[in-house]
N, C-alpha and C. Protein backbone atom coordinates (compact mmCIF):
# COMPACT_ATOMS: atom_id res chain seq x y z
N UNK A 1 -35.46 -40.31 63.58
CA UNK A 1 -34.95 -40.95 64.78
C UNK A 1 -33.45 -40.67 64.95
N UNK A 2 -32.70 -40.77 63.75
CA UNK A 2 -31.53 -40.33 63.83
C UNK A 2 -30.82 -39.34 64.30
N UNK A 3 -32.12 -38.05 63.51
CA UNK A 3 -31.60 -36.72 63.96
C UNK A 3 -31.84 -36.75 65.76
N UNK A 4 -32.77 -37.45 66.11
CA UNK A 4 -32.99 -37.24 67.70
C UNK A 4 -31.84 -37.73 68.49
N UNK A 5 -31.00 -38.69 68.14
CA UNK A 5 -30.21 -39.44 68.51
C UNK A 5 -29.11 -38.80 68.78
N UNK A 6 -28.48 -38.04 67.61
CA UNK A 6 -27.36 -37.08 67.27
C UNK A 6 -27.86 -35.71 68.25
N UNK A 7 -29.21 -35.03 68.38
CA UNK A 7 -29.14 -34.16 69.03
C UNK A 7 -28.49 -34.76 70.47
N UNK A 8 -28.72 -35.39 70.79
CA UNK A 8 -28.48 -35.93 72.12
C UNK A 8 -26.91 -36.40 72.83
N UNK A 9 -26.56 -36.52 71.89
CA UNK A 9 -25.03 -36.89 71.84
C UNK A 9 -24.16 -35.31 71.71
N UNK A 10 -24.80 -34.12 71.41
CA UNK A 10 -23.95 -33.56 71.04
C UNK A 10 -23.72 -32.61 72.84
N UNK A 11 -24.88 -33.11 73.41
CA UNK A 11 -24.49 -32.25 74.84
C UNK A 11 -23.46 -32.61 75.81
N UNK A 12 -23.76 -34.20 75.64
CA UNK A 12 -22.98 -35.56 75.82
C UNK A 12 -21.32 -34.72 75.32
N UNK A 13 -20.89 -35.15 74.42
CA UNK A 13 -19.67 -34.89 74.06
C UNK A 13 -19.23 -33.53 74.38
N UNK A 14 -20.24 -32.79 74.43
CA UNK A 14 -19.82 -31.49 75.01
C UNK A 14 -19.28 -31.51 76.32
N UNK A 15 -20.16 -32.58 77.20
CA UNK A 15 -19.57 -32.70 78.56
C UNK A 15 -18.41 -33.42 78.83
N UNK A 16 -18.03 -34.41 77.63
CA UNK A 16 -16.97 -34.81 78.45
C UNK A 16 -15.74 -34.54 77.51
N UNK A 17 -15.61 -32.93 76.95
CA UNK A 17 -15.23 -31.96 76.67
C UNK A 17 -14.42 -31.60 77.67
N UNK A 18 -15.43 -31.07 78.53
CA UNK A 18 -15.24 -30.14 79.73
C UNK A 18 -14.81 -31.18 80.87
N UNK A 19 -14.93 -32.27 80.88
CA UNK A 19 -14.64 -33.12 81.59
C UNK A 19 -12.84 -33.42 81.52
N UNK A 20 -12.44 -33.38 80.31
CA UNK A 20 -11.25 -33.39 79.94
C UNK A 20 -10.57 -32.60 80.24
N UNK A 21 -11.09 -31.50 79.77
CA UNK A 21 -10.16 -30.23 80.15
C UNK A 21 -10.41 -29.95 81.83
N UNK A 22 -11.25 -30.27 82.68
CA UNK A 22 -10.72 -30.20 84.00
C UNK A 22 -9.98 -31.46 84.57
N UNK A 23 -9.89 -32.64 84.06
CA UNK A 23 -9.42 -33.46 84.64
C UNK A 23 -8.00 -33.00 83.76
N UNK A 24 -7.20 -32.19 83.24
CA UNK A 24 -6.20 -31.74 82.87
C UNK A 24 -5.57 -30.58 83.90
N UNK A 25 -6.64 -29.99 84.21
CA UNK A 25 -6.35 -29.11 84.88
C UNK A 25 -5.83 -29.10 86.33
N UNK A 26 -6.74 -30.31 86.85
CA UNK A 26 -6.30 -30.69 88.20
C UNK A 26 -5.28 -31.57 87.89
N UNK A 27 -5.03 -32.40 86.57
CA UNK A 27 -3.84 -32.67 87.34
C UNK A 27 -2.51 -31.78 86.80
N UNK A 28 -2.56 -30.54 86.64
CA UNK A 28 -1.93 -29.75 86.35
C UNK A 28 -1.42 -28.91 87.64
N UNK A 29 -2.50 -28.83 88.35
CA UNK A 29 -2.22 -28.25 89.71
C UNK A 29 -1.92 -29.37 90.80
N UNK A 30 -2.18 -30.36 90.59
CA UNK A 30 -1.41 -31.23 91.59
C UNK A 30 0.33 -31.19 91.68
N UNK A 31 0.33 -31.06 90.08
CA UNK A 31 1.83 -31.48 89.79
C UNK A 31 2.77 -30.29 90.14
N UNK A 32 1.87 -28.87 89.90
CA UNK A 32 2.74 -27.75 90.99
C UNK A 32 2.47 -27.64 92.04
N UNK A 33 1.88 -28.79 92.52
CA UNK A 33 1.39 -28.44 94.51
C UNK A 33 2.91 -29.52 94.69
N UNK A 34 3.15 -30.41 93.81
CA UNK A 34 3.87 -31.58 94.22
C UNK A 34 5.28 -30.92 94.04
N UNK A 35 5.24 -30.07 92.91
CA UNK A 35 7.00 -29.52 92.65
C UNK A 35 7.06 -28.62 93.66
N UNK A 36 6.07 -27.61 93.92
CA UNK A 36 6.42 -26.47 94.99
C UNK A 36 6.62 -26.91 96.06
N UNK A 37 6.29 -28.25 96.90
CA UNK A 37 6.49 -28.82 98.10
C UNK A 37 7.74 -29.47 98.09
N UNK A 38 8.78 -29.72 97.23
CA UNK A 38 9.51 -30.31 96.96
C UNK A 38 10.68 -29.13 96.84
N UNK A 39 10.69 -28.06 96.13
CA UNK A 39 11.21 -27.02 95.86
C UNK A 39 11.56 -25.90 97.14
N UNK A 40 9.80 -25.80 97.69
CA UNK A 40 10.09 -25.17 99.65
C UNK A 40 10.11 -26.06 100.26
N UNK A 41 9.88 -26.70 100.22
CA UNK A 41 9.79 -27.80 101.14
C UNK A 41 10.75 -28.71 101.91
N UNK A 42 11.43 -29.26 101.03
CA UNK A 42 12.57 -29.78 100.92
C UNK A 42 13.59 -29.34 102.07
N UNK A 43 13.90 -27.87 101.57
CA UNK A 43 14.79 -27.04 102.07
C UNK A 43 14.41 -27.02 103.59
N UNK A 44 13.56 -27.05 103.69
CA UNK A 44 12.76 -26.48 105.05
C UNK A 44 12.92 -27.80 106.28
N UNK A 45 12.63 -28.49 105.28
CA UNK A 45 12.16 -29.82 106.13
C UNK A 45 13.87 -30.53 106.46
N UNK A 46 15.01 -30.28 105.43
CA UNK A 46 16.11 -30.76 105.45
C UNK A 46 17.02 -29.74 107.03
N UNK A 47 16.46 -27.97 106.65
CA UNK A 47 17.04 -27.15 108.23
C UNK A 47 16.36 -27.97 109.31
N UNK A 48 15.25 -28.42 109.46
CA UNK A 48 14.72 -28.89 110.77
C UNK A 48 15.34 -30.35 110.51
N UNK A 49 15.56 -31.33 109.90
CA UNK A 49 16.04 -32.67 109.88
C UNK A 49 17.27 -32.74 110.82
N UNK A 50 18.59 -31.72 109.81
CA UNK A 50 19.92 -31.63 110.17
C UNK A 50 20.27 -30.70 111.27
N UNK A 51 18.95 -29.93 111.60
CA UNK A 51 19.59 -29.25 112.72
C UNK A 51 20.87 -27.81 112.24
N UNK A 52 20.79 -27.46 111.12
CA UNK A 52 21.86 -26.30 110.25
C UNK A 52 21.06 -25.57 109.44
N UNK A 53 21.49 -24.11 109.48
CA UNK A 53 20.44 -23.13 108.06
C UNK A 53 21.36 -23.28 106.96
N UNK A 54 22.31 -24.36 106.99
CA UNK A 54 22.65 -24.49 105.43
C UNK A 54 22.42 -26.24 105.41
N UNK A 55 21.58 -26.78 104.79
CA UNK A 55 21.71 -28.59 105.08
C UNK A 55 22.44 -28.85 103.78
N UNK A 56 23.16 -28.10 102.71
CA UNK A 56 23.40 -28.58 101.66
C UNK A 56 24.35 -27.75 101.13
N UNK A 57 25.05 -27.73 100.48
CA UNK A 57 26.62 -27.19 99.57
C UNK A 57 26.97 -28.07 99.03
N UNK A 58 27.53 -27.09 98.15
CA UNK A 58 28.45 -27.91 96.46
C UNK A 58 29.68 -28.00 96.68
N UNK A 59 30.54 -29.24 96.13
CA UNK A 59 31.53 -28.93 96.12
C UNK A 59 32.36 -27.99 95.00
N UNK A 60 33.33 -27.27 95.24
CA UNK A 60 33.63 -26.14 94.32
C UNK A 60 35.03 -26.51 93.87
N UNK A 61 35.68 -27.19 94.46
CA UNK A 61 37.06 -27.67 93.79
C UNK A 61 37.56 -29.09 93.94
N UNK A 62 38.49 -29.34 93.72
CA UNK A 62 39.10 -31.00 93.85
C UNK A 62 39.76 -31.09 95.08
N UNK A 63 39.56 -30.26 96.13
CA UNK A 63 40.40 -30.30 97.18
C UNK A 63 39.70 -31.41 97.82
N UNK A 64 38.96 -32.36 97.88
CA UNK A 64 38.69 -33.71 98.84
C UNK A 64 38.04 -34.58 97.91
N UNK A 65 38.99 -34.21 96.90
CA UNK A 65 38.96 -35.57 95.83
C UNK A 65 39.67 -36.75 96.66
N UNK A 66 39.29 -37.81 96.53
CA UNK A 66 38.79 -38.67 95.82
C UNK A 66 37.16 -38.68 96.54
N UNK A 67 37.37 -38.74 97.49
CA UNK A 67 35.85 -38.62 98.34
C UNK A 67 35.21 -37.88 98.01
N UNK A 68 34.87 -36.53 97.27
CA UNK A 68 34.21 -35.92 97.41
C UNK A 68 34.11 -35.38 96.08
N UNK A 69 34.19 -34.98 94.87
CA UNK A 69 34.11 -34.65 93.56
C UNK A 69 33.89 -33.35 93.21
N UNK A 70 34.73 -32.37 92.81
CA UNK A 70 33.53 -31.15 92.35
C UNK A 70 32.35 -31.54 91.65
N UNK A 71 31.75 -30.67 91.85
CA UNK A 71 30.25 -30.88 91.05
C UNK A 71 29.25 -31.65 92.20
N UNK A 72 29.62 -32.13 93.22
CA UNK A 72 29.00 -33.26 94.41
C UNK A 72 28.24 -32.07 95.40
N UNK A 73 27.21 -32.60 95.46
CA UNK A 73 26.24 -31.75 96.28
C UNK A 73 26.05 -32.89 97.79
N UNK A 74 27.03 -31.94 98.90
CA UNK A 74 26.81 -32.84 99.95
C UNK A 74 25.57 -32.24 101.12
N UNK A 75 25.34 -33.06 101.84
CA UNK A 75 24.28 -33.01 103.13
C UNK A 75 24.81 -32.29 104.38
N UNK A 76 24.67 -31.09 105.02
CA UNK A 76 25.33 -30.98 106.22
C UNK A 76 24.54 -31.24 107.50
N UNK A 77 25.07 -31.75 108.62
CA UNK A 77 24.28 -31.56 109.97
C UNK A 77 24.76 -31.17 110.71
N UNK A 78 24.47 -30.07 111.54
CA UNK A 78 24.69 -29.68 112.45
C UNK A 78 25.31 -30.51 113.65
N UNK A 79 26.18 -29.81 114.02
CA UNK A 79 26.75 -30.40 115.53
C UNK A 79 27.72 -29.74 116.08
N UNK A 80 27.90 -30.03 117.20
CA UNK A 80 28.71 -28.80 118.88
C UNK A 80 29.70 -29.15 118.61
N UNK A 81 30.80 -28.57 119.23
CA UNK A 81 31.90 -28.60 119.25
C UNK A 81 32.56 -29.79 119.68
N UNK A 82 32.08 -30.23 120.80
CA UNK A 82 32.16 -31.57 121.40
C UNK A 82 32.12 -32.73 120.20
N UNK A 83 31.03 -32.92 119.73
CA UNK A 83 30.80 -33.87 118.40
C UNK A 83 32.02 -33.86 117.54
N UNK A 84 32.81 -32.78 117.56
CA UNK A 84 33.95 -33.20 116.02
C UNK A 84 34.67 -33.63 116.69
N UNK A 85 35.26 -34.74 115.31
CA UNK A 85 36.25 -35.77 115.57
C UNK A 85 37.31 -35.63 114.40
N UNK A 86 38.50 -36.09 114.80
CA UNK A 86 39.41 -36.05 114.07
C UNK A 86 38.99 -37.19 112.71
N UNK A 87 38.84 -36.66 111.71
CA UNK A 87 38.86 -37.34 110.17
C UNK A 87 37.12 -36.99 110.02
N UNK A 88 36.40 -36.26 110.55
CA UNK A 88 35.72 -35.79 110.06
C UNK A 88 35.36 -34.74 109.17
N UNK A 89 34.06 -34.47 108.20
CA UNK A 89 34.92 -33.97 107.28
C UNK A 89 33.72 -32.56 107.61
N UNK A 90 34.31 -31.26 107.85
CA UNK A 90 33.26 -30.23 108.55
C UNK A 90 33.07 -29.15 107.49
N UNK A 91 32.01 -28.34 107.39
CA UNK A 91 31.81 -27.07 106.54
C UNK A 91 32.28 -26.33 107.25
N UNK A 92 33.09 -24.98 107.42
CA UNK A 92 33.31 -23.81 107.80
C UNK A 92 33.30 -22.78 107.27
N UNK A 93 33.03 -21.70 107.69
CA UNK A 93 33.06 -20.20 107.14
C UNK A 93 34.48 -20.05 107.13
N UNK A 94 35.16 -19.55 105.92
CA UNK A 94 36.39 -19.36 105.88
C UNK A 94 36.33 -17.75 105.99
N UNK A 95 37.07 -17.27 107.10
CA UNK A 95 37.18 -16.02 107.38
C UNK A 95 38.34 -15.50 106.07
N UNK A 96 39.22 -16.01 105.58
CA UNK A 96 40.15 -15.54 104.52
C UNK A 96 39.19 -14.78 103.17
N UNK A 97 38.50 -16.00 102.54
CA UNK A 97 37.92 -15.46 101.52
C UNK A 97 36.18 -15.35 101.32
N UNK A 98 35.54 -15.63 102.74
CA UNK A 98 34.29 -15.37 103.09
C UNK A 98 33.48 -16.32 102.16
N UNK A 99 34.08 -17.45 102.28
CA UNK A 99 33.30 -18.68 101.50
C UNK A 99 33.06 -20.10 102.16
N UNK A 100 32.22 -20.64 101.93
CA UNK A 100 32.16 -21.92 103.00
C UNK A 100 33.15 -22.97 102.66
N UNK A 101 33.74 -23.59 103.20
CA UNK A 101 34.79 -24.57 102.82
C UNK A 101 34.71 -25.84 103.62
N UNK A 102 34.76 -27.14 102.94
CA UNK A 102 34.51 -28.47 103.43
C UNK A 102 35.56 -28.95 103.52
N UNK A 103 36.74 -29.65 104.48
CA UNK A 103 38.21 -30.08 104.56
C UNK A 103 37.51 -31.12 105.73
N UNK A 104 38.50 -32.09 105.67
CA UNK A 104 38.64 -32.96 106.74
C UNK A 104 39.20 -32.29 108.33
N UNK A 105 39.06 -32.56 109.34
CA UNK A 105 39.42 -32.46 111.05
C UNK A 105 40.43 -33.06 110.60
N UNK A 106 41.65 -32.68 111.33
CA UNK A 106 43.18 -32.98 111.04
C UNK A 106 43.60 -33.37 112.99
N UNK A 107 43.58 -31.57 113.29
CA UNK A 107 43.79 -31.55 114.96
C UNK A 107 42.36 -30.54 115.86
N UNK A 108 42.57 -31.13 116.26
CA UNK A 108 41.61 -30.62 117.56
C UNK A 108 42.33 -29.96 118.56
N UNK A 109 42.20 -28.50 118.63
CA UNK A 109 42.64 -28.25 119.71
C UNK A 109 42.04 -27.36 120.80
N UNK A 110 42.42 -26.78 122.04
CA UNK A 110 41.08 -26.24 123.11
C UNK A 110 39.78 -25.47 122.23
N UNK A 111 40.25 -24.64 121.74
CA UNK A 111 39.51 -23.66 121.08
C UNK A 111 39.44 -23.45 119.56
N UNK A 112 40.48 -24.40 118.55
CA UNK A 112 40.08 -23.88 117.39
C UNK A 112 40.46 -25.42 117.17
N UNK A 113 40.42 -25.96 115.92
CA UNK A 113 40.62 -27.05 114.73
C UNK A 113 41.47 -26.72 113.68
N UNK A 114 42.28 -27.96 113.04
CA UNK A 114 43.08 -27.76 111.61
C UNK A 114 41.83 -28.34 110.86
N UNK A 115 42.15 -27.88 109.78
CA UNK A 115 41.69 -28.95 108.71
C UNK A 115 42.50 -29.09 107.41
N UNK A 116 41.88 -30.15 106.37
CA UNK A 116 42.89 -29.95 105.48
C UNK A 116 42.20 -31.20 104.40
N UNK A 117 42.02 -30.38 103.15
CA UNK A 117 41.58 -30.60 101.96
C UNK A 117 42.23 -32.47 101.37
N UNK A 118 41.85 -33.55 101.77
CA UNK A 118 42.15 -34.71 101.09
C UNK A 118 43.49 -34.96 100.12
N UNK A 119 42.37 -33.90 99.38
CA UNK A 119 43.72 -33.82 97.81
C UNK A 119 44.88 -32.87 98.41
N UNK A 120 44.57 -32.11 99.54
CA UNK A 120 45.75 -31.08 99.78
C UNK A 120 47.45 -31.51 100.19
N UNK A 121 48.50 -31.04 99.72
CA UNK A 121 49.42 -30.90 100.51
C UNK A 121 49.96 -30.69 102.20
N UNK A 122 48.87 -29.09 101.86
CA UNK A 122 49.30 -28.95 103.64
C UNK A 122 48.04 -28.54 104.24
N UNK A 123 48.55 -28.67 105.47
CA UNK A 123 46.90 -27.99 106.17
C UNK A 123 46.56 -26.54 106.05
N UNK A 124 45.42 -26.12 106.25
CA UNK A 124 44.64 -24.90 106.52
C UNK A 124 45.12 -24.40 107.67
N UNK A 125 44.64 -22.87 107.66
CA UNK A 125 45.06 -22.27 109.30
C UNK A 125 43.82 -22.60 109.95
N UNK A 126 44.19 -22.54 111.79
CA UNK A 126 42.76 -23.40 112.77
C UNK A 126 41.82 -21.75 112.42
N UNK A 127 40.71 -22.96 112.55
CA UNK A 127 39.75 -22.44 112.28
C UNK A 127 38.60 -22.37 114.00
N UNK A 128 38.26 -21.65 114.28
CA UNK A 128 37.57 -21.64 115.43
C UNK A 128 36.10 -22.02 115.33
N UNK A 129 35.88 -23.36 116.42
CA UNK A 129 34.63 -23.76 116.45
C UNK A 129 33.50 -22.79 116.10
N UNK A 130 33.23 -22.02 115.89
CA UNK A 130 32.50 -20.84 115.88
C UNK A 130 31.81 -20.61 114.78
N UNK A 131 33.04 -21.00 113.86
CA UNK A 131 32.73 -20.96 112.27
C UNK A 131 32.52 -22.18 111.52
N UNK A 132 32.58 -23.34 112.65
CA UNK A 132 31.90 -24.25 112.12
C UNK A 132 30.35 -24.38 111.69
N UNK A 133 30.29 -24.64 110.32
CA UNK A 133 28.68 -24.61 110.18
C UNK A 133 28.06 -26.29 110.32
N UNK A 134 28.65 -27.01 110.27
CA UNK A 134 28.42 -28.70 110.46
C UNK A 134 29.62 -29.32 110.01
N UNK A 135 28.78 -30.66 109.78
CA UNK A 135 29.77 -31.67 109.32
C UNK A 135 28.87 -32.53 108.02
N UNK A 136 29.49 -33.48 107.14
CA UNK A 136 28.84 -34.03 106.34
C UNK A 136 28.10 -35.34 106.76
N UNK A 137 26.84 -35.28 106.37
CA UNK A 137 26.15 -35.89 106.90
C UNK A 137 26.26 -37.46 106.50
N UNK A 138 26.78 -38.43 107.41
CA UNK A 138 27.11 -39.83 106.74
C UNK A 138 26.26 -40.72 106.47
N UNK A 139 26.26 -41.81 105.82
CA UNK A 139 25.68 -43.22 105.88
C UNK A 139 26.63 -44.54 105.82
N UNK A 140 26.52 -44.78 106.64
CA UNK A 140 27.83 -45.91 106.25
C UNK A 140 28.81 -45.47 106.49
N UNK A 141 28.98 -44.41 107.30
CA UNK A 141 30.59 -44.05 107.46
C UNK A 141 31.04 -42.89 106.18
N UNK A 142 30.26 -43.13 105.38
CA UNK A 142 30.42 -42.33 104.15
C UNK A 142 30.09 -41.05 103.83
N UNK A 143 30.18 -40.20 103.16
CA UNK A 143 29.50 -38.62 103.12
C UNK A 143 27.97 -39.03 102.24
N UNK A 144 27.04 -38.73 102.55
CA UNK A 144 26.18 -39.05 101.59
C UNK A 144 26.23 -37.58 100.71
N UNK A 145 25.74 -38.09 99.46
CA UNK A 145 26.14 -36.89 98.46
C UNK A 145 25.50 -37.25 96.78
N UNK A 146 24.87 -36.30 96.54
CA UNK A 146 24.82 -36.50 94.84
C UNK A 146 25.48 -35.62 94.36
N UNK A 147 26.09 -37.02 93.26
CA UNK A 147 27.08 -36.33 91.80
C UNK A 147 26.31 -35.20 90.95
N UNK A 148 27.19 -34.75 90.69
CA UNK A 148 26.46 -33.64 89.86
C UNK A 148 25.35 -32.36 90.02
N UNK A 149 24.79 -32.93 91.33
CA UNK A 149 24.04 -31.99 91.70
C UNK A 149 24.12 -30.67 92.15
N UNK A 150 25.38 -30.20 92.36
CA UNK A 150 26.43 -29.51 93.14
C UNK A 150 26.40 -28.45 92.05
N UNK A 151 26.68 -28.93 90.63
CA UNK A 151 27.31 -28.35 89.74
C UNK A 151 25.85 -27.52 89.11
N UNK A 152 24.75 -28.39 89.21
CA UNK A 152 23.72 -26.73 88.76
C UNK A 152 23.14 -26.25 89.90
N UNK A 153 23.59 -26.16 91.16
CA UNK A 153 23.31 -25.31 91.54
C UNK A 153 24.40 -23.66 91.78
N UNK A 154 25.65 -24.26 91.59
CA UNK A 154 26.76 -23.56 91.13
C UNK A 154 26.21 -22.62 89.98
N UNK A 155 25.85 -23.30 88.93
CA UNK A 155 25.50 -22.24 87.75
C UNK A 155 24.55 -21.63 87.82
N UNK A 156 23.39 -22.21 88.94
CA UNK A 156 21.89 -21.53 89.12
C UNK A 156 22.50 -19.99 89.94
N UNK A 157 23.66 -20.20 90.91
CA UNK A 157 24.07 -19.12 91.60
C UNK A 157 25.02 -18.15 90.72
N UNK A 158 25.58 -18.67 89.79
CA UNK A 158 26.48 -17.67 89.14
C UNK A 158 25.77 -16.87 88.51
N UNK A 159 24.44 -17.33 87.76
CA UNK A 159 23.31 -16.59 87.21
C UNK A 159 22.87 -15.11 87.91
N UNK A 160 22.76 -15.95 88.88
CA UNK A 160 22.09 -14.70 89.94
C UNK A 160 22.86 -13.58 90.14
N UNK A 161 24.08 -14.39 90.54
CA UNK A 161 25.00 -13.15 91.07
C UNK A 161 25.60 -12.55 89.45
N UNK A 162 25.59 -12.79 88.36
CA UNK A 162 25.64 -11.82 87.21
C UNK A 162 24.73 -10.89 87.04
N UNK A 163 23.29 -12.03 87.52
CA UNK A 163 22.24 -10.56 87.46
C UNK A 163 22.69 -9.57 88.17
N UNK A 164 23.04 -9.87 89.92
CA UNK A 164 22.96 -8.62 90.92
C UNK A 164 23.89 -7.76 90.44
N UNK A 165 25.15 -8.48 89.80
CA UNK A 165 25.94 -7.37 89.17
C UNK A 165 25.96 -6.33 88.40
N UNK A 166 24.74 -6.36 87.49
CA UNK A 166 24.10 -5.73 86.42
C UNK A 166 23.56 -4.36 86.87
């Protein structure tokens, strides 16, 4: 009777064998359906949110310290020329060294803007609406922004561009 018992169990355990290892599996693929949507996704869903093909940049130096931190990964949104205001704080293409740069609205004038780095001394040369890529996206009046986040994507890019150098 025994042996009948044990035969019977062993198909049993076999199945929920296999039972295991697919309920591992799916949730193995959930969890890269969940990171890859998060990873493209994100990005995608943040250009259509903010209205900009860049919704996000790092900060790269202490120039709008105290507000703003190197290493701080801020939010950008898009907006017209009309929209900037003086003490706002805008991304631009810096035609000098072909890098994006975040400074506060200083002056407004017909056709171009000052700006000028928090921590800075003096202002920047105007920069023409043109090369504005947004502004930082607020809450509270505030830049919304994560610490630190700024800073690996900085190193995720230095990576790269060592590779392309290669």
């Amino acid at each position: 009777m025994q042996d009948i018992i044990m035969a019977a169990e062993q198909p049993i355990q076999g199945t929920i064998k296999k039972m295991r290892v697919m309920s591992h599996l799916v949730n193995l693929a959930v969890y890269v359906l969940i990171v890859a949507g998060i990873v493209f996704g994100l990005p995608n869903f943040l250009v259509w949110k903010l209205h900009t093909t860049y919704p996000m940049a790092a900060i790269t130096s202490g120039s709008m310290w105290p507000v703003l931190k190197e290493g701080d990964l801020v939010f950008i949104e898009g907006v017209g020329a009309t929209d900037i205001r003086v003490g706002d704080i805008i991304v631009y293409q810096n035609t000098t060294n072909h890098t994006l740069t975040i400074h506060r609205v200083t002056k407004l004038l017909p056709d171009m803007l000052t700006t000028k780095g928090d921590a800075n001394f003096s202002e920047d040369l105007p920069v023409l609406y043109s090369n504005v890529i947004g502004r930082t996206y607020n809450i509270f009046g505030k830049p919304l922004h994560i610490h630190y986040l700024g800073s690996i994507t900085e190193f995720a890019n230095s990576i790269r561009q060592h590779g392309e150098q290669k």
